[in-house]
Protein backbone atom coordinates (compact mmCIF):
# COMPACT_ATOMS: atom_id res chain seq x y z
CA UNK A 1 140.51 38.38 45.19
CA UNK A 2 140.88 34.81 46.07
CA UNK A 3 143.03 33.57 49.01
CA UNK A 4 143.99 29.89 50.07
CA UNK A 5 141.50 29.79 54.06
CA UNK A 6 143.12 27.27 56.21
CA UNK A 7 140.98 23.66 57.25
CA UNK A 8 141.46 21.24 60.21
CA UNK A 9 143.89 19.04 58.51
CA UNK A 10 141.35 15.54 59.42
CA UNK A 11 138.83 17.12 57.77
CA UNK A 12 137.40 15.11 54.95
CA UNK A 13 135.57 16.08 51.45
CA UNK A 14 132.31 16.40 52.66
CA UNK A 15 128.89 17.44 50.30
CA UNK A 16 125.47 17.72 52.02
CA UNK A 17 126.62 19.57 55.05
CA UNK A 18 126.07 22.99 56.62
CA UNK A 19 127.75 25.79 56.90
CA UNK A 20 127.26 28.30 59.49
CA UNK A 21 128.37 31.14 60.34
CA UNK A 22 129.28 32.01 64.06
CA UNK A 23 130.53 35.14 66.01
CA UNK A 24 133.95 36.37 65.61
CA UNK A 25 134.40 35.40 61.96
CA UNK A 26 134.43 31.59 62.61
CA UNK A 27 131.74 29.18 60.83
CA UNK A 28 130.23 25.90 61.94
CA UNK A 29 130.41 23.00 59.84
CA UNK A 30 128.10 20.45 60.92
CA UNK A 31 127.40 16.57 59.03
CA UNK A 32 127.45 15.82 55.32
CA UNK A 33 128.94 12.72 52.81
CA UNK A 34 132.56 11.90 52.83
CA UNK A 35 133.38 11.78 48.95
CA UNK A 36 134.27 8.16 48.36
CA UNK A 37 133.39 4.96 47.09
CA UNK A 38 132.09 1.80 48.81
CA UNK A 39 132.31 1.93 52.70
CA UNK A 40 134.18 4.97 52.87
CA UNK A 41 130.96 6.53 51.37
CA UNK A 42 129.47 7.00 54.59
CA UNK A 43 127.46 9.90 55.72
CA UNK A 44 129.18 11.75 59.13
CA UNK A 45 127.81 13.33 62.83
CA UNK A 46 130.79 15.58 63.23
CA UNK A 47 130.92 18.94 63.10
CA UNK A 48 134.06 21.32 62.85
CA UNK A 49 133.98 24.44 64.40
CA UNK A 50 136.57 26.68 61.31
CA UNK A 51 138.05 29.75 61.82
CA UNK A 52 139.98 31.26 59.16
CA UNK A 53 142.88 32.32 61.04
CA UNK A 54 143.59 28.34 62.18
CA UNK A 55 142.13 28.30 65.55
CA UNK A 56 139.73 25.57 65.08
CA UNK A 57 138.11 23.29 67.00
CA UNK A 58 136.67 19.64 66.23
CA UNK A 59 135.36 16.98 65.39
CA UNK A 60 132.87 17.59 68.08
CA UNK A 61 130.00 14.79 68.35
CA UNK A 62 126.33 15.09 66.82
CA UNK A 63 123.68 12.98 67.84
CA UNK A 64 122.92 11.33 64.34
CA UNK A 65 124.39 11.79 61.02
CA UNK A 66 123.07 14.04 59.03
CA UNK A 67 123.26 14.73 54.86
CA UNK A 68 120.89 17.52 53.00
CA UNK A 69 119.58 18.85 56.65
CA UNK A 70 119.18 22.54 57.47
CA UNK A 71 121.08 24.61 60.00
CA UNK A 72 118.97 27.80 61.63
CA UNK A 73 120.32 30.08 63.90
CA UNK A 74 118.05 31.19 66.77
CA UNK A 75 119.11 34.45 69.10
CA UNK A 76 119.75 33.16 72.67
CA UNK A 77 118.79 34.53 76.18
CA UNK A 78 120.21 38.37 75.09
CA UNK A 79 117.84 38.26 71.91
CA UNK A 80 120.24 39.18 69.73
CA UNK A 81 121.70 37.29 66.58
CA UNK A 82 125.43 37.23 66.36
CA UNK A 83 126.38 36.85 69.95
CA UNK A 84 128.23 34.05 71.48
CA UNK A 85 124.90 32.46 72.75
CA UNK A 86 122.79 32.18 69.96
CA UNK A 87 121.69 28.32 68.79
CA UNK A 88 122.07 26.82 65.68
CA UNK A 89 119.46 24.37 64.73
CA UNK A 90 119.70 21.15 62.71
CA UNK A 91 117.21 19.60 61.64
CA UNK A 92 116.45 16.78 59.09
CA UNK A 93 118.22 15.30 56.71
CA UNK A 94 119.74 11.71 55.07
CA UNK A 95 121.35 9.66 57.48
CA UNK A 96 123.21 7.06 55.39
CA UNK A 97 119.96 4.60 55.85
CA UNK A 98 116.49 6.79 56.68
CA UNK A 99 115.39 9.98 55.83
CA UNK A 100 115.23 11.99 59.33
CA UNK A 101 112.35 14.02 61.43
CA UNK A 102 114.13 15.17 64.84
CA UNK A 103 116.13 18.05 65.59
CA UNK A 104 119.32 18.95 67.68
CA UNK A 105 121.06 21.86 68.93
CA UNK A 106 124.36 23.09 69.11
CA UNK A 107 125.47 25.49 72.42
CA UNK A 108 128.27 27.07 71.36
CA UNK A 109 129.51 29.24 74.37
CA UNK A 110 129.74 26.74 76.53
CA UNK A 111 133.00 25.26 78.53
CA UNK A 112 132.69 22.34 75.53
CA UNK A 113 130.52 23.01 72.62
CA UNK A 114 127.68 19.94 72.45
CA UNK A 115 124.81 19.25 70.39
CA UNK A 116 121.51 18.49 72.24
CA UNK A 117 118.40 16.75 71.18
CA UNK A 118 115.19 18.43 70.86
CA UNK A 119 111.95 16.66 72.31
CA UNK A 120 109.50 17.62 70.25
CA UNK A 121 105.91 17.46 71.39
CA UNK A 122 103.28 16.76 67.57
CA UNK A 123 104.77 15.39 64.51
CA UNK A 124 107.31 16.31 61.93
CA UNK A 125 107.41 14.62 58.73
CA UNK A 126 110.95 13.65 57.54
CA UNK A 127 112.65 15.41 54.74
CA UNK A 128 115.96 16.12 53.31
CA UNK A 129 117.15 18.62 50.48
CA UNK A 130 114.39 21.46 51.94
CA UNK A 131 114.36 24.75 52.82
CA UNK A 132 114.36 26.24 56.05
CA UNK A 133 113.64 29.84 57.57
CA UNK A 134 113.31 31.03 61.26
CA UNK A 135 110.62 33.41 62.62
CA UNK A 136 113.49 35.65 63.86
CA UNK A 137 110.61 37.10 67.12
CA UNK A 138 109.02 33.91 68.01
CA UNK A 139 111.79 31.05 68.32
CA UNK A 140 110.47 28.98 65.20
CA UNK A 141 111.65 27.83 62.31
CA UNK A 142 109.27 26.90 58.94
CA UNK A 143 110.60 23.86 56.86
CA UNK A 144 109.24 23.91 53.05
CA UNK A 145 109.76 21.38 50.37
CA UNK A 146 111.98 18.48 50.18
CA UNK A 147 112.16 14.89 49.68
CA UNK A 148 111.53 11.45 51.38
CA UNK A 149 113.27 8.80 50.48
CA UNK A 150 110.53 8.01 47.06
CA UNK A 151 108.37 11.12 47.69
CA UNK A 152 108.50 14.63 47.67
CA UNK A 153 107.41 16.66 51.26
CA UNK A 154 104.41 18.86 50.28
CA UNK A 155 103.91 19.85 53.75
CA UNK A 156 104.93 22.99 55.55
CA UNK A 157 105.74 23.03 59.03
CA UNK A 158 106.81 25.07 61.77
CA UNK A 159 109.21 24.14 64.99
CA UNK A 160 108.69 26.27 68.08
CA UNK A 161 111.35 25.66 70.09
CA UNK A 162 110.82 26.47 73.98
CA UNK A 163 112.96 25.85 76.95
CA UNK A 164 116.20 27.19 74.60
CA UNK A 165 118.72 28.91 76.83
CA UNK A 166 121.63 26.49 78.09
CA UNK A 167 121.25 24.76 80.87
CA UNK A 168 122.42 21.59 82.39
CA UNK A 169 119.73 20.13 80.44
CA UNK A 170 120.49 17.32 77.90
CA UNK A 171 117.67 18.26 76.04
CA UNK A 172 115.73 21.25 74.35
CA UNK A 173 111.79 21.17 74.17
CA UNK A 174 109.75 22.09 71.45
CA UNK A 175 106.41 21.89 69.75
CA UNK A 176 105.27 21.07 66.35
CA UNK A 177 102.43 22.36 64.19
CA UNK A 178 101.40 21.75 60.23
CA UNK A 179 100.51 24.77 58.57
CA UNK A 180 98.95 22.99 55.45
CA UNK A 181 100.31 22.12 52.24
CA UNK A 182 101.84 22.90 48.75
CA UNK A 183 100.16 23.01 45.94
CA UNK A 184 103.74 21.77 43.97
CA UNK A 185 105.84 19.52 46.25
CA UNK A 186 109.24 20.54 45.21
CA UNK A 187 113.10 20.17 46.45
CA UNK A 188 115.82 22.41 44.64
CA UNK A 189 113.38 24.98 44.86
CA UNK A 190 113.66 28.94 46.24
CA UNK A 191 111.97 30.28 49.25
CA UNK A 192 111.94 33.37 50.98
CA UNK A 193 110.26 34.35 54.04
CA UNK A 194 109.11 38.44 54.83
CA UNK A 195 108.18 39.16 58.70
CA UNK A 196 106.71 42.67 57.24
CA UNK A 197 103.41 42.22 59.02
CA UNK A 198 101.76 39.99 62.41
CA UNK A 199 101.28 37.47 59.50
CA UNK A 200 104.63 36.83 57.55
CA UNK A 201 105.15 36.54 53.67
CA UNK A 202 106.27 33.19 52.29
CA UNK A 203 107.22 33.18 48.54
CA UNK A 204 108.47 29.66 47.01
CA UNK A 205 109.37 29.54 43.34
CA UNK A 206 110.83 26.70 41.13
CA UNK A 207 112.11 23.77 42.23
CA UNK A 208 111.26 20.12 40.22
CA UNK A 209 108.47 18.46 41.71
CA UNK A 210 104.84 18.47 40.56
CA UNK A 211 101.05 18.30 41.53
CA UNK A 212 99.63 14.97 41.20
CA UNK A 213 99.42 12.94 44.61
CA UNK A 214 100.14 15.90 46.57
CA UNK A 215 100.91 16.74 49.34
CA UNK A 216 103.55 13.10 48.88
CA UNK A 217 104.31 13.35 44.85
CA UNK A 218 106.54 10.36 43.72
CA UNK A 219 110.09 11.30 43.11
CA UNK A 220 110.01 10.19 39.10
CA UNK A 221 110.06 11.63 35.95
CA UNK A 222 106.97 10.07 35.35
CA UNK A 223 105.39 12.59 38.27
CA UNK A 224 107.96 15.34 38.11
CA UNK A 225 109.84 18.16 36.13
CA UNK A 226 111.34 21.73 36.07
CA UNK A 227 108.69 24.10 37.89
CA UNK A 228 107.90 27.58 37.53
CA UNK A 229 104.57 27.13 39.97
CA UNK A 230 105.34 30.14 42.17
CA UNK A 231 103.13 29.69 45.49
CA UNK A 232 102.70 32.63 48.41
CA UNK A 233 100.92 32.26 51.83
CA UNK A 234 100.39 34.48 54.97
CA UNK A 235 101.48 32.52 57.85
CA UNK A 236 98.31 33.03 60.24
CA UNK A 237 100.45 32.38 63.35
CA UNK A 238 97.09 33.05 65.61
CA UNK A 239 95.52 30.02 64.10
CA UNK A 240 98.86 28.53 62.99
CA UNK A 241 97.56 28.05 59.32
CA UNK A 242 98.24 29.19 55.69
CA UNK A 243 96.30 31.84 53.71
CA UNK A 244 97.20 30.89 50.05
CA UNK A 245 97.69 34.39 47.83
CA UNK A 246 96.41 34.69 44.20
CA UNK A 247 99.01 36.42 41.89
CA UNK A 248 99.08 38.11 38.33
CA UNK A 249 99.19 36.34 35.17
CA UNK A 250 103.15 36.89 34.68
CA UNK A 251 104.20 35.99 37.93
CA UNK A 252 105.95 33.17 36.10
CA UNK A 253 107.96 35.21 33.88
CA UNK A 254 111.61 33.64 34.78
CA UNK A 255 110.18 30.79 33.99
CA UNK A 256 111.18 26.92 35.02
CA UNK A 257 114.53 26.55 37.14
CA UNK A 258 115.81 24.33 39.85
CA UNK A 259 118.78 24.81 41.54
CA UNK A 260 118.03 28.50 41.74
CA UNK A 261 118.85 30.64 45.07
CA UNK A 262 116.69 33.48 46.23
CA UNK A 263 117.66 36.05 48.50
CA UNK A 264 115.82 38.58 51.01
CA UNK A 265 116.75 41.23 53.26
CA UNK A 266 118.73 43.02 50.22
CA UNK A 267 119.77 46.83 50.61
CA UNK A 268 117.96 49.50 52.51
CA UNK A 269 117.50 51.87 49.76
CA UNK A 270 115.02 48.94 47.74
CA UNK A 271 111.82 48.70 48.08
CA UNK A 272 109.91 46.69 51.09
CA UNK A 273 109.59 42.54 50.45
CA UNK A 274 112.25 42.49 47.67
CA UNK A 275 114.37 39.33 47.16
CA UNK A 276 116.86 38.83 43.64
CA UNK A 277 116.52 35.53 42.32
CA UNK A 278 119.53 33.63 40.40
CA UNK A 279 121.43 31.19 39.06
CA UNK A 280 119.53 27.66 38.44
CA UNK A 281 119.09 25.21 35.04
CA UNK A 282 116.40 23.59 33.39
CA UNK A 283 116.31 22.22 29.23
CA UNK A 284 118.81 24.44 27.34
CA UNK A 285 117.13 26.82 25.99
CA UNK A 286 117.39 28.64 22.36
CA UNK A 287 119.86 31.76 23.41
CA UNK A 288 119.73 35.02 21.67
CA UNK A 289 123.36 36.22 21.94
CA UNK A 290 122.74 39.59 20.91
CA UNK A 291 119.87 40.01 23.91
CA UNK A 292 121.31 42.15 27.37
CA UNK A 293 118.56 40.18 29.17
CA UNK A 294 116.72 36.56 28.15
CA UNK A 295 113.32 35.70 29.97
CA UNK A 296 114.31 32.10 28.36
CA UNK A 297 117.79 31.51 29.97
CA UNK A 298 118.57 30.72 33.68
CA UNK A 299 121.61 32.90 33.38
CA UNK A 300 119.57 36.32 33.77
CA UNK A 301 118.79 37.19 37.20
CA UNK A 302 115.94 39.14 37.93
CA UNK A 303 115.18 41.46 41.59
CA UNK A 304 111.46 40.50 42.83
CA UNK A 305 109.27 42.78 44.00
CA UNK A 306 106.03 41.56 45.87
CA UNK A 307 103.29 44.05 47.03
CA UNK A 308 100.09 42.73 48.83
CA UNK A 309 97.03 44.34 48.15
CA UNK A 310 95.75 42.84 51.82
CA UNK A 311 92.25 40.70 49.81
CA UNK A 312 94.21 38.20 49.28
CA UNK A 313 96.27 39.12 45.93
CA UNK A 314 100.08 39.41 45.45
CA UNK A 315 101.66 41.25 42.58
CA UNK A 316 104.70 39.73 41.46
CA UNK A 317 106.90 42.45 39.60
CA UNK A 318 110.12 40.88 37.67
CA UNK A 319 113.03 43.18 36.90
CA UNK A 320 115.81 41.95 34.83
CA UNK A 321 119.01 42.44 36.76
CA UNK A 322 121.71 41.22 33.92
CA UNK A 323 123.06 37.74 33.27
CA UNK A 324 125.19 35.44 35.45
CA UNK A 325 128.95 34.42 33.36
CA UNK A 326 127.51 31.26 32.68
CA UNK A 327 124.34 29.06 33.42
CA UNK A 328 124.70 27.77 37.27
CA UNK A 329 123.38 25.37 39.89
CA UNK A 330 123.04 25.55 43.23
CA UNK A 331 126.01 28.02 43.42
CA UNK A 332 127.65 29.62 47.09
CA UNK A 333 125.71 32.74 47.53
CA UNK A 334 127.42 35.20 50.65
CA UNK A 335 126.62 38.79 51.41
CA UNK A 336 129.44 41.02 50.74
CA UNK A 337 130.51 44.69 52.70
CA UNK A 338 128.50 47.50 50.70
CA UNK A 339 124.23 45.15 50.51
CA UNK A 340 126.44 43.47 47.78
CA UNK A 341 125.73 39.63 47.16
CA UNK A 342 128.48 37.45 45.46
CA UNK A 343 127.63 34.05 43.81
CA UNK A 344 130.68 31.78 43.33
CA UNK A 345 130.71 28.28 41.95
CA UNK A 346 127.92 25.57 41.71
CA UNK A 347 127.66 23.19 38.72
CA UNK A 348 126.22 23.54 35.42
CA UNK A 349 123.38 21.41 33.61
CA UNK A 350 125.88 18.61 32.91
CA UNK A 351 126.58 18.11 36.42
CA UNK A 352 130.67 19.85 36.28
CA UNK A 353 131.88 22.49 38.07
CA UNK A 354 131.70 26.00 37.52
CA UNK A 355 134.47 28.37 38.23
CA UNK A 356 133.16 32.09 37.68
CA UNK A 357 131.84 34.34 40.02
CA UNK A 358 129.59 37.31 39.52
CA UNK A 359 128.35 39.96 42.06
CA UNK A 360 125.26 41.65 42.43
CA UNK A 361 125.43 45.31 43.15
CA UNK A 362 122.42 46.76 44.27
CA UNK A 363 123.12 50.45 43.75
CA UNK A 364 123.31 49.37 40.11
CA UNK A 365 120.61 47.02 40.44
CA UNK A 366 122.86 44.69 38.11
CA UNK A 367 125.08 41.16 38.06
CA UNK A 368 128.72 42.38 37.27
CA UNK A 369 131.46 39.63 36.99
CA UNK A 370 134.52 38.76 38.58
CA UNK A 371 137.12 39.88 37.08
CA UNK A 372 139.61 36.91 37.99
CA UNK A 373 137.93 33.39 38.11
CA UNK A 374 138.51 30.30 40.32
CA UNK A 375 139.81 28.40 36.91
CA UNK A 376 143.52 28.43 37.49
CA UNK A 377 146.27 26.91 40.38
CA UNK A 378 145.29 26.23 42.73
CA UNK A 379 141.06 26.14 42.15
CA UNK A 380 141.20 24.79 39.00
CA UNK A 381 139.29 21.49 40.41
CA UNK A 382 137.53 22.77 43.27
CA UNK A 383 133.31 22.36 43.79
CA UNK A 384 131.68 25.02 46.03
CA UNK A 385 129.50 23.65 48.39
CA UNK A 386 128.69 26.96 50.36
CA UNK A 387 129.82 30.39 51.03
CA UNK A 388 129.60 32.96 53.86
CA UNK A 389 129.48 36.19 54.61
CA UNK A 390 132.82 37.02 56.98
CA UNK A 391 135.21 40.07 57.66
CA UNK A 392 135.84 42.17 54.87
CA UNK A 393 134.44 39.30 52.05
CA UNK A 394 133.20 35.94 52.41
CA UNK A 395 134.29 32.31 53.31
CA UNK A 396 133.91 29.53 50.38
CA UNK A 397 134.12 25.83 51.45
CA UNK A 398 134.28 22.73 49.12
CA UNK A 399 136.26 20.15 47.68
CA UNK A 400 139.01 18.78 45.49
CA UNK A 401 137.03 16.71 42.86
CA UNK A 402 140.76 15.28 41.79
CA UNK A 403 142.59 15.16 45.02
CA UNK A 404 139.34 14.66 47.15
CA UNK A 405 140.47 17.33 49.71
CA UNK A 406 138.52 19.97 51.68
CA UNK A 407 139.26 23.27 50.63
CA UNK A 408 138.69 26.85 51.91
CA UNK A 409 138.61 30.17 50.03
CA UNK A 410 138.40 33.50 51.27
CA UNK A 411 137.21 36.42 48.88
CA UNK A 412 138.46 39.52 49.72
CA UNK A 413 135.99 41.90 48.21
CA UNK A 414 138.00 45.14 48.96
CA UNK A 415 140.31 44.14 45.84
């Protein structure tokens, strides 16, 4: 299923940037590290607009540079996501010498594609490595987790962007607010975000962080480790605040992971506020080969299922949804034709690449492998550092860890 996707040829092996996808089957990718040693090492503000059938465009300028950040697309005037005006949203992120706090915004539809700053009206703390997800009715985005430069970002905020439709304007307004805190700063953690009620549904699991010194825990061993910790909150957006949800005893039943992805929005046919959780590492565990499913391995996945009792408690139910080929981190995750979900790549505890791919099928509620992995000519060497959904499959960027190249992939997931 795998198919050699054609780069700008000055585009160089980047980690830490974002990858976004854009109408008519192209993607946006924005900042990140160039793979190199010394002063070649440096951290980039270009972005690459990439479309798969070689009419690409780029390097167009950013404002800063920009490693770890997040990239959230906001619907434009027409209110609709997927159209030639919507806005994609960076914010955050390393910049080769300070962790950032500000925001910019990339037009797309117009005569030249441009990033714009956003003047933002409160505070936002800077972080890097977090987790970002928009408020699809209201124009905001919520940033949860990350790190500072010795700290890890305990606070949860939300952007509300306002004057967003393209102007002549060189700049974008918007206003900040702190919700409150976590109880477990974390990075390499999971969130998920349900708008199933006036007051959305935030679920973060995972991650390695820890308690003491909260809401700013220092970034050592001596502070932090492998979480479970799974946290929930209604987002009061009348008071702008956080309602912190008790849960059952065995909410924590996957147990410690970071590196893990979790993801919403799966298949009609499941049940409301259900996200599947995978991939992620933590100690090696002691492996029972003869078990279908192992609470005690990062390799099984398991399909969440939260239900609110509306007095304040959430019950977590777990359901073991098979095992991933082999134990993963931070893997590209990318919606496939069908409510299917593939995961392809990542790294393993000891830091290498991994080369299998698996697929979650939701009318079997189960991980299934791919049949043919990424460990032969041409892929044999290749790191994923994202994928995306796109016609017919999905759209895996990385690199050449031997030749140092930027490389594409498309999976056709017909075959």
């Amino acid at each position: 299923p795998w198919k050699v996707s054609d780069l700008p040829s000055e585009l160089p092996a980047l980690e830490g940037s974002s990858l976004t996808a854009l109408p008519g089957g192209r993607f946006l990718l924005a900042g990140g590290r160039v793979l190199g040693s010394g002063r070649n090492s440096r951290v980039v503000s270009k972005a690459w607009i990439i479309d798969p059938r070689g009419n690409h465009l780029g390097p167009i300028s950013m404002n800063h540079p920009r490693k770890g950040h997040t990239a959230s697309t906001l619907a434009g005037d027409d209110g609709i996501l997927g159209t030639e005006d919507d806005l994609i949203v960076l914010f955050g992120g390393w910049d080769g010498t300070r962790v950032r706090n500000d925001a910019e915004v990339f037009f797309q539809n117009s005569s030249e594609p441009r990033f714009v700053p956003v003047s933002v009206t409160g505070t936002l703390t800077p972080r890097f490595e977090h987790n970002a997800h928009v408020m699809v009715a209201d124009h905001e985005i919520i940033f949860v987790g990350g790190r500072l430069e010795g700290e890890l970002n305990g606070i949860i905020e939300i952007l509300s962007l306002k004057n967003f439709s393209e102007s002549e304007s060189n700049r974008v307004d918007g206003q900040a607010y702190q919700l409150g805190e976590l109880a477990y700063p974390r990075h390499q953690h999971a969130s998920v975000l349900f708008e199933d009620s006036e007051n959305p549904l935030l679920f973060v699991y995972g991650g390695y962080g820890g308690s003491l010194g909260a809401p700013y825990v220092k970034f050592t061993a001596e502070f932090c480790r492998v979480l479970a910790s799974p946290e929930a909150f209604r987002i009061r957006n009348s008071t702008r605040s956080l309602r912190r949800l008790k849960m059952n005893q065995d909410s924590t039943l996957p147990g410690p992971r970071r590196g893990l992805e979790m993801v919403a929005g799966l298949d009609s046919g499941m049940a409301e506020n259900t996200a599947l959780l995978i991939a992620g590492t933590r100690k090696e565990p002691t492996p029972d080969p003869f078990a279908t499913n192992q609470a005690a391995s990062c390799r099984t996945g398991y399909l969440l299922q939260l239900k609110d009792n509306g007095r304040g408690y959430l019950l977590l139910e777990w359901i073991p949804a098979g095992r991933l080929v082999q134990e993963t981190l931070q893997p590209g995750v990318a919606r496939l034709p069908g409510g299917r979900i593939l995961i392809v790549g990542g790294r393993d505890h000891g830091g290498l690449a991994v080369m299998e791919a698996s697929i979650f099928d939701p009318v079997t509620g189960a991980l299934e492998k791919v049949c043919k992995s990424l460990a032969h000519d041409p892929w044999q060497d290749f790191l994923t550092q994202h994928a995306s959904s796109t016609w017919g499959g999905a759209f895996i960027f990385g690199v050449d860890t031997k030749s140092r190249q930027s490389r594409g992939i498309l999976f056709e997931a017909s075959r």
